[in-house]
C-alpha atoms as a PDB file:
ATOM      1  CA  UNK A   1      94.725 114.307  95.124  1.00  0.00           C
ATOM      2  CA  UNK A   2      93.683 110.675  94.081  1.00  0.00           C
ATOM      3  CA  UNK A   3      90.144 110.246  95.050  1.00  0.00           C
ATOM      4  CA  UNK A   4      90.178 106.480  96.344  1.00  0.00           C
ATOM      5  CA  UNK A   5      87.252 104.162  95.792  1.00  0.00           C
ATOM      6  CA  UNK A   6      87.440 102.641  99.033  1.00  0.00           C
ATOM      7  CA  UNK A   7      90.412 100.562 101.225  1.00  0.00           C
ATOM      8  CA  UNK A   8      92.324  97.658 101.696  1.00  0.00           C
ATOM      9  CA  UNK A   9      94.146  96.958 104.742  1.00  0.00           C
ATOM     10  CA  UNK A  10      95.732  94.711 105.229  1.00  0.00           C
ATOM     11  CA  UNK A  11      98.413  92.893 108.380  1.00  0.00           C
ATOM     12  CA  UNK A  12     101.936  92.807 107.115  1.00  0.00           C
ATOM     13  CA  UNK A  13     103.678  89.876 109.234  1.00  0.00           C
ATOM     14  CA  UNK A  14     101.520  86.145 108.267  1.00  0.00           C
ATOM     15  CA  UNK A  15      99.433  88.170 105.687  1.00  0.00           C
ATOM     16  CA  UNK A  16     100.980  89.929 103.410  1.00  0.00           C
ATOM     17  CA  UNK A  17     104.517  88.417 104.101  1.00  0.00           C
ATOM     18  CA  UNK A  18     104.677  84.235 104.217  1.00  0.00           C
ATOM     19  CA  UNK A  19     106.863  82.824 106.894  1.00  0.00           C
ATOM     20  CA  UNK A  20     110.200  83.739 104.747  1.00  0.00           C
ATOM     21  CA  UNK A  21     108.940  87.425 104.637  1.00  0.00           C
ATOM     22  CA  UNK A  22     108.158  87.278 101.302  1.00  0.00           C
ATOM     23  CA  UNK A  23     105.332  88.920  99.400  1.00  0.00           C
ATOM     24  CA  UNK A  24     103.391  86.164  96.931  1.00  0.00           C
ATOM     25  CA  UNK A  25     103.116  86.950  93.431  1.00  0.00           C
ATOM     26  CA  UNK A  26      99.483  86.465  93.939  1.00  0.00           C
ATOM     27  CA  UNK A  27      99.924  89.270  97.482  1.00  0.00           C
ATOM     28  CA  UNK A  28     101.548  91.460  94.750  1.00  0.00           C
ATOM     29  CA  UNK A  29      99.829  91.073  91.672  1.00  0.00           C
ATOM     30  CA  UNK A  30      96.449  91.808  93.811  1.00  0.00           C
ATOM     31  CA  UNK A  31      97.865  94.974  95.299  1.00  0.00           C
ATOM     32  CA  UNK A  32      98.732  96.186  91.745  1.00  0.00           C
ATOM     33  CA  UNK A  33      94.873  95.628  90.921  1.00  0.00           C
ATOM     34  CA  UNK A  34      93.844  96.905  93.298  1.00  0.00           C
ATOM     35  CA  UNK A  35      95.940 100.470  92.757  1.00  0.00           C
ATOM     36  CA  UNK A  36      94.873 100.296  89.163  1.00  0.00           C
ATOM     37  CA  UNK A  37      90.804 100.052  90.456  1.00  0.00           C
ATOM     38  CA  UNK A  38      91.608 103.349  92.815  1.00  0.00           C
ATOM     39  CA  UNK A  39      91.292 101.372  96.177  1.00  0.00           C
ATOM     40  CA  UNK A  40      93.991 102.474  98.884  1.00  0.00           C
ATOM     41  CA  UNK A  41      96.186  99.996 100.035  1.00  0.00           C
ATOM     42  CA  UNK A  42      97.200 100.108 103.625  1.00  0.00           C
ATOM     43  CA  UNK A  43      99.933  97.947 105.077  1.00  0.00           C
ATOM     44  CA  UNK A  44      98.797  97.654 109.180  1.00  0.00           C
ATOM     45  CA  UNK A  45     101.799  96.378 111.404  1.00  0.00           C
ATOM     46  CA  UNK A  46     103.212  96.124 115.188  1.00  0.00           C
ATOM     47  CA  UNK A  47     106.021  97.044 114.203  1.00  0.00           C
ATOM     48  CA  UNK A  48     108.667  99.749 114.360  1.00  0.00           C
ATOM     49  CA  UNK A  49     108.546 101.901 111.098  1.00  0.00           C
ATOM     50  CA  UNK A  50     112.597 101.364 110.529  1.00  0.00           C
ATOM     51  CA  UNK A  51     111.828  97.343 111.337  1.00  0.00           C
ATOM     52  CA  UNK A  52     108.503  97.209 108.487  1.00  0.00           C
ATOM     53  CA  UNK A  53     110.443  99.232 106.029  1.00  0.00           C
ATOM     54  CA  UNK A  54     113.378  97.117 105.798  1.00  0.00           C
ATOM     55  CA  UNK A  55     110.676  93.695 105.645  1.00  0.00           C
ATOM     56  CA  UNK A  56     109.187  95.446 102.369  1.00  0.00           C
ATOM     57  CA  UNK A  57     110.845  94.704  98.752  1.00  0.00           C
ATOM     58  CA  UNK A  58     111.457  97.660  96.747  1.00  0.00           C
ATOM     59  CA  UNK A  59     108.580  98.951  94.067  1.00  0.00           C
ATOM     60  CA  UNK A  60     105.970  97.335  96.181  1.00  0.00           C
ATOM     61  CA  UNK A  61     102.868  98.618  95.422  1.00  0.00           C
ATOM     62  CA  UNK A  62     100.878 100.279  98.792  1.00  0.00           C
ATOM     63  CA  UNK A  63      99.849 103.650  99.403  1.00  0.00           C
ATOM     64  CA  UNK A  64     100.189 103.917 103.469  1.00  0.00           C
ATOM     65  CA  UNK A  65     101.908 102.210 106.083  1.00  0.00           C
ATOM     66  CA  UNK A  66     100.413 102.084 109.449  1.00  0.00           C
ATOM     67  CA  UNK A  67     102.960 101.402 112.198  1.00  0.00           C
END
C-alpha cells in the first residue's frame, strides 16, 4: 500500500466543479501534483454515489470519493 504524506479534501459541487460542472485545468493539474507528492486526494460530496460519478470526467486524478 501507498503510504500517503498527508490529505486533500476537497467539496466536489462549487469547488472542484465550476458552475458548468467542469473541473479547471488549474483543479486538475493541482490534483495531478498533488498524487505525484504522495498526498491523498479525497473528493467530499452530498451526493448520491451514481449522481457524483456521472459529474466526474474520465482519468480524473483522486484517490477516494466520499459520498
Amino acid at each position: 500500500m501507498q503510504a500517503f504524506l498527508g490529505a486533500l479534501f476537497t467539496d466536489l459541487d462549487g469547488t472542484l466543479l465550476n458552475d458548468r460542472h467542469q473541473v479547471s485545468e488549474r483543479n486538475w493539474s493541482t490534483l495531478e501534483e498533488l498524487g505525484r507528492r504522495r498526498i491523498l486526494r479525497v473528493i467530499s460530496t452530498g451526493r448520491s454515489f451514481h449522481s457524483a460519478k456521472s459529474r466526474l470526467p474520465p482519468g480524473l486524478p483522486y484517490d477516494i470519493l466520499c459520498f
